[in-house]
N, C-alpha and C. Protein backbone atom coordinates (compact mmCIF):
# COMPACT_ATOMS: atom_id res chain seq x y z
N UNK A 1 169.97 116.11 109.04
CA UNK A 1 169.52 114.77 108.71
C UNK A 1 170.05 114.38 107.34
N UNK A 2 170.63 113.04 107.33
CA UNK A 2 171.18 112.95 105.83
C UNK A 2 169.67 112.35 105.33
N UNK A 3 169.65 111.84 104.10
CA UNK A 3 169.13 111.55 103.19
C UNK A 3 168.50 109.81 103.68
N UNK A 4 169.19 109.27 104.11
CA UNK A 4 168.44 107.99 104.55
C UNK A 4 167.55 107.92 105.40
N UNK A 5 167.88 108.87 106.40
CA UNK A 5 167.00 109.26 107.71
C UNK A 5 165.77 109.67 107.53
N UNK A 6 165.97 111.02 106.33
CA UNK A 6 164.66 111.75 105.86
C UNK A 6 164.04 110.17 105.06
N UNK A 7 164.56 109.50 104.44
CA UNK A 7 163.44 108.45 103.33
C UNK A 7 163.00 107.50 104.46
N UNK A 8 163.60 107.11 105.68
CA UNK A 8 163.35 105.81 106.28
C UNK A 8 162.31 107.29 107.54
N UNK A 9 162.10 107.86 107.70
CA UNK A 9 161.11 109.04 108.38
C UNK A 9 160.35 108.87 107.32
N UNK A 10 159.89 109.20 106.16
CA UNK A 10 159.27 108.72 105.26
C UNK A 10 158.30 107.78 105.06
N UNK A 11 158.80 106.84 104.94
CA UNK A 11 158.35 105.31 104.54
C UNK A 11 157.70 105.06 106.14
N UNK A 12 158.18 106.03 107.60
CA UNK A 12 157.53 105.54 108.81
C UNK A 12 156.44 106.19 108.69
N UNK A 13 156.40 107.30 107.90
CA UNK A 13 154.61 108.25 107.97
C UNK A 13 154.08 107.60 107.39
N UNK A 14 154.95 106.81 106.17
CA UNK A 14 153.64 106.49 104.50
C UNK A 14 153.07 104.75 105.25
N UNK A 15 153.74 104.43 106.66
CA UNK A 15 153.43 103.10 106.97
C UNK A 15 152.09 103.49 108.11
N UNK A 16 152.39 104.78 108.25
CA UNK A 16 151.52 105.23 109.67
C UNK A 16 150.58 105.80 108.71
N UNK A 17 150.13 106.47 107.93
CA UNK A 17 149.34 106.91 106.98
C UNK A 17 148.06 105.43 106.37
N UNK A 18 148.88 104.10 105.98
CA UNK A 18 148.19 103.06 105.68
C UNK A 18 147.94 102.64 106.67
N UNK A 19 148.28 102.76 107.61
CA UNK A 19 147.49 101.68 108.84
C UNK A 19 146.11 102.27 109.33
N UNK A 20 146.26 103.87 109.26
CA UNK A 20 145.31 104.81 109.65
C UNK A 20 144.28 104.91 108.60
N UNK A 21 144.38 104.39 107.22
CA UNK A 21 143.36 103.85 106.08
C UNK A 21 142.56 103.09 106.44
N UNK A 22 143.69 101.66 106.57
CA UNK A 22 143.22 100.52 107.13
C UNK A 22 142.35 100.09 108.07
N UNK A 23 142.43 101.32 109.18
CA UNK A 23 141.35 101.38 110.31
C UNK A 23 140.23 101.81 109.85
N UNK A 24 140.31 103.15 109.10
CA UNK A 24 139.05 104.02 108.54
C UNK A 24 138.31 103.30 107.40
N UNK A 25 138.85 102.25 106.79
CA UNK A 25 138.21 101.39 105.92
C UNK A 25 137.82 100.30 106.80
N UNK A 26 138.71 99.61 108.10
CA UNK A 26 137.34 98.93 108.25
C UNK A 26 136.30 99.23 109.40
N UNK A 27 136.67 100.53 110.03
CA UNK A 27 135.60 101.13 110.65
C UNK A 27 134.37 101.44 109.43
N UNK A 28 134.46 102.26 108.83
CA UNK A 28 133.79 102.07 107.68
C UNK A 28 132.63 100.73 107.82
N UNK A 29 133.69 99.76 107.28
CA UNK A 29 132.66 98.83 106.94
C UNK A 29 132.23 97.88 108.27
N UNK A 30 132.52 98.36 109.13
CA UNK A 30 131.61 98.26 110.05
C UNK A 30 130.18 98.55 110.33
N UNK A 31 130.54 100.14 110.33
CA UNK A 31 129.57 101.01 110.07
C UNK A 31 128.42 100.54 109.19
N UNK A 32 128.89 100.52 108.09
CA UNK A 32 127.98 99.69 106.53
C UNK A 32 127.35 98.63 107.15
N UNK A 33 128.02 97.84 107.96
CA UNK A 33 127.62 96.20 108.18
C UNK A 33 126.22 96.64 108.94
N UNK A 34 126.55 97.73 110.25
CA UNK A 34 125.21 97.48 111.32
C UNK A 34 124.89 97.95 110.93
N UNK A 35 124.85 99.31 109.74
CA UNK A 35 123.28 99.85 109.12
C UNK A 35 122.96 99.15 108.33
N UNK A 36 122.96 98.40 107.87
CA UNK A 36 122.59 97.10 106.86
C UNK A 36 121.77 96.38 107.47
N UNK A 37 122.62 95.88 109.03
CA UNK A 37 121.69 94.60 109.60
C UNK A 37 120.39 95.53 110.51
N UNK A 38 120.61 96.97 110.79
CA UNK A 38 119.41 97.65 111.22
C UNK A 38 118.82 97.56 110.23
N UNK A 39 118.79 98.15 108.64
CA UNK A 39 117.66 97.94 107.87
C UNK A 39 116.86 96.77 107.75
N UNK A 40 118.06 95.72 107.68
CA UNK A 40 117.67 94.78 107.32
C UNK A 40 116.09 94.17 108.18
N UNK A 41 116.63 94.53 109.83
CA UNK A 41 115.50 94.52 110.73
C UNK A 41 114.49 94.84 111.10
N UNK A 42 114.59 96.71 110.22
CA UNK A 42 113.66 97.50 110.22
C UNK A 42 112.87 96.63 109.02
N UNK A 43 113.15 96.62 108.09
CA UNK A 43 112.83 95.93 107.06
C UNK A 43 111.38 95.37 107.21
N UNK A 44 112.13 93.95 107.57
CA UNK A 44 111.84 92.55 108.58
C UNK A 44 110.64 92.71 109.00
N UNK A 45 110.53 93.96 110.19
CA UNK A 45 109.26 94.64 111.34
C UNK A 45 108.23 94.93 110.34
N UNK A 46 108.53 95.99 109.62
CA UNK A 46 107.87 96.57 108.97
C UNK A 46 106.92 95.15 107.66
N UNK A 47 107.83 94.79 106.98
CA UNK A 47 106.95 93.64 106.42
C UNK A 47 106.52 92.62 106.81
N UNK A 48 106.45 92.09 108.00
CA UNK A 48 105.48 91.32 109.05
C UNK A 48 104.61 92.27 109.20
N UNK A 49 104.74 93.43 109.80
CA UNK A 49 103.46 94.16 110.46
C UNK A 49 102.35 94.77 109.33
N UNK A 50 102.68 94.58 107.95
CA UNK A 50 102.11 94.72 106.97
C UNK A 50 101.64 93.65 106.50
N UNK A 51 102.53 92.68 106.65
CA UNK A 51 101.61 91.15 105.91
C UNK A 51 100.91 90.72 106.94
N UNK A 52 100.71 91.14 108.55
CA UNK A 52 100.09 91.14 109.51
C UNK A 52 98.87 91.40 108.98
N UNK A 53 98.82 93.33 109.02
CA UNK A 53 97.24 93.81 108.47
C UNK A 53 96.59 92.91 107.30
N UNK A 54 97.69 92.92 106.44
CA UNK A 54 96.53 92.38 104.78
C UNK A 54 96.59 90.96 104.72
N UNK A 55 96.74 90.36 106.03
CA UNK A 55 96.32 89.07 106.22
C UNK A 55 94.68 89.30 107.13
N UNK A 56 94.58 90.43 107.75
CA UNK A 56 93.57 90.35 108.73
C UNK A 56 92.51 91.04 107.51
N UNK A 57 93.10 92.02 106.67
CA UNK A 57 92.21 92.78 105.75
C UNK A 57 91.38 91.21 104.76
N UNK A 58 92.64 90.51 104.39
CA UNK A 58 91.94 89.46 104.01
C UNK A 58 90.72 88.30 104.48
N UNK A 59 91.47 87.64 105.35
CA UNK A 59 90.26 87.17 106.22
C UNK A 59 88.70 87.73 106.59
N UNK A 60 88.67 89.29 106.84
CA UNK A 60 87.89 90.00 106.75
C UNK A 60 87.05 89.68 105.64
N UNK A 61 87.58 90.30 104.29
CA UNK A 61 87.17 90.24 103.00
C UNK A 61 86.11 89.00 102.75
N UNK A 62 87.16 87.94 103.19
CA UNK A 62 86.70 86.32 102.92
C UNK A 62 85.75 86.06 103.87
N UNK A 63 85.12 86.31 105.03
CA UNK A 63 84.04 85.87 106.00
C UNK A 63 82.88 87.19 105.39
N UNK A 64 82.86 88.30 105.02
CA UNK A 64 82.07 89.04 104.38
C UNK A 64 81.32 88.30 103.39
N UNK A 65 82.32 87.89 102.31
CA UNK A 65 82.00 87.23 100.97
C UNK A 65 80.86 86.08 102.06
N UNK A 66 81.66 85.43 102.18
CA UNK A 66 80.90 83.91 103.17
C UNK A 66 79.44 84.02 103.58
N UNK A 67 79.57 85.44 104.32
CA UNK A 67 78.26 85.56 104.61
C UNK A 67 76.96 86.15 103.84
N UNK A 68 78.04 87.08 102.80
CA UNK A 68 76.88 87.61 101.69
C UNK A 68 76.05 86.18 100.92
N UNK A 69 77.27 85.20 101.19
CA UNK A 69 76.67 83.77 100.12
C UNK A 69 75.49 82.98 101.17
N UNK A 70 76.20 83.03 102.20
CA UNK A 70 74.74 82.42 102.87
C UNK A 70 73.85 83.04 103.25
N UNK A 71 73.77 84.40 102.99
CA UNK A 71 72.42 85.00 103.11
C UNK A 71 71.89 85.06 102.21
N UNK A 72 72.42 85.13 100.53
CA UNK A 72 72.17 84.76 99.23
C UNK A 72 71.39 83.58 99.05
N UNK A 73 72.38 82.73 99.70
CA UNK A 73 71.39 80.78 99.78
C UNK A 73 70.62 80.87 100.46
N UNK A 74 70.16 81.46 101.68
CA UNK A 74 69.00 81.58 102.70
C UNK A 74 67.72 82.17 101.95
N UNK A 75 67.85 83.22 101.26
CA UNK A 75 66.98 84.26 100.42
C UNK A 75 66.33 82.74 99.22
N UNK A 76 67.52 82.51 98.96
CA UNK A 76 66.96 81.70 97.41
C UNK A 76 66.06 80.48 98.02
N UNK A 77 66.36 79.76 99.40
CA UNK A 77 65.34 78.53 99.30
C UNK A 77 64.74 78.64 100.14
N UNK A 78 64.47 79.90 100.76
CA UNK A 78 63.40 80.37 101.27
C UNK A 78 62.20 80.58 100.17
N UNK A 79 62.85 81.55 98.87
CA UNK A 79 62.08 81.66 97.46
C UNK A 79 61.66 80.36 97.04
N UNK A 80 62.22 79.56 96.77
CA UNK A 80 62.36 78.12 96.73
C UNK A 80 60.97 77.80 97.78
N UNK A 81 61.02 77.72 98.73
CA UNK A 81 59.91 77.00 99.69
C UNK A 81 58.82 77.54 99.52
N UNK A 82 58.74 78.71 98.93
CA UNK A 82 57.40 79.67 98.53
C UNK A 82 56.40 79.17 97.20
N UNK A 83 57.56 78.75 96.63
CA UNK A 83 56.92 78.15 95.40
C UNK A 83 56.12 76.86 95.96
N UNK A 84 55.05 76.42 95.42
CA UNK A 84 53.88 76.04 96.04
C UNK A 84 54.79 74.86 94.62
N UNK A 85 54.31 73.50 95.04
CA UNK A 85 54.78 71.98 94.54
C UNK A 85 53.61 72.18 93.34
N UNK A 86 53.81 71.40 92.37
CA UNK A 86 52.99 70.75 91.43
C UNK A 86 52.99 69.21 91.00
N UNK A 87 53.08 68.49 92.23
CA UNK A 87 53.03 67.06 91.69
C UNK A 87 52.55 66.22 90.67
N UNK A 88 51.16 66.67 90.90
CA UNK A 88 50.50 66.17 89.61
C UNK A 88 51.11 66.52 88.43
N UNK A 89 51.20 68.04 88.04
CA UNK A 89 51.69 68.06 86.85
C UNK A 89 52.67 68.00 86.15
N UNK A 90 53.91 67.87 87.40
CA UNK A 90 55.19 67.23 86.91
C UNK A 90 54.53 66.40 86.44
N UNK A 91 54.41 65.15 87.29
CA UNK A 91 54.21 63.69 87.23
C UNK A 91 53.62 63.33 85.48
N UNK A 92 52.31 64.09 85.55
CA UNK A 92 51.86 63.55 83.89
C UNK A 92 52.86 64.05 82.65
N UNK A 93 53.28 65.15 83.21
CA UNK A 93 54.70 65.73 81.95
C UNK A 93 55.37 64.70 82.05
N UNK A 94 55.91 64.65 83.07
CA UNK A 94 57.05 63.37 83.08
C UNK A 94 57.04 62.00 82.31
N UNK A 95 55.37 61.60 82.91
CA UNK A 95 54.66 60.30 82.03
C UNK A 95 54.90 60.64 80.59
N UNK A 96 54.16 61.95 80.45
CA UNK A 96 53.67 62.30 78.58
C UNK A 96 55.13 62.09 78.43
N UNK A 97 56.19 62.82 78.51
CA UNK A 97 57.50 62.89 77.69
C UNK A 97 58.10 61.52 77.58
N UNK A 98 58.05 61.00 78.69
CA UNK A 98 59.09 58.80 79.04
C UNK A 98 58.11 58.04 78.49
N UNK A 99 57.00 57.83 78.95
CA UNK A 99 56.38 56.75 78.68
C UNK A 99 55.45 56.77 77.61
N UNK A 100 54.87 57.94 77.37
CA UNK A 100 53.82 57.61 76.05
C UNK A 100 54.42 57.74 74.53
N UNK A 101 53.46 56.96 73.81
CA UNK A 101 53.97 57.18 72.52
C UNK A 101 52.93 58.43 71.62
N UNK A 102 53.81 58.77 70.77
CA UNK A 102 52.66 59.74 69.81
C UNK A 102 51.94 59.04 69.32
């Protein structure tokens, strides 16, 4: 083989060598792309099915509260209705303080 043969054999591996890069880089980023868009999905699942629960944990929370308050308000004017009226003696306080003079 002279010398041109061997460089142009050459330059045919170093062309077959880059093309065989070229594939493995963008197989590669292939690869990269769908484990990306799987995470991305797993992701996705996973933080819905979590903002799922601590949306239900919440709601929970909030009808608890709700009801501790209206059994709170039930207790108090029930207490409230127990207390026996004093009309009269509002009434003359009321008079003594508005209407009379010292």
């Amino acid at each position: 083989m002279d010398d041109n043969n061997i460089l142009q054999h050459l330059l045919e591996i170093e062309d077959q060598a880059a093309t065989l890069i070229d594939d493995a880089q963008a197989a590669a980023d292939r690869r990269i792309k769908e484990a990306e868009d799987q995470n991305r999905v797993a992701y996705d699942e996973a933080y819905q099915q979590l903002s799922a629960e601590l949306e239900t944990e919440y709601q929970k929370a909030i009808e608890a509260v709700k009801k501790q308050y209206d059994q709170r308000m039930d207790e108090y004017t029930e207490e409230l209705r127990g207390i026996p009226r004093q009309d009269e003696k509002f009434s003359a306080l009321a008079f003594s303080l508005l209407v009379e003079e010292e």
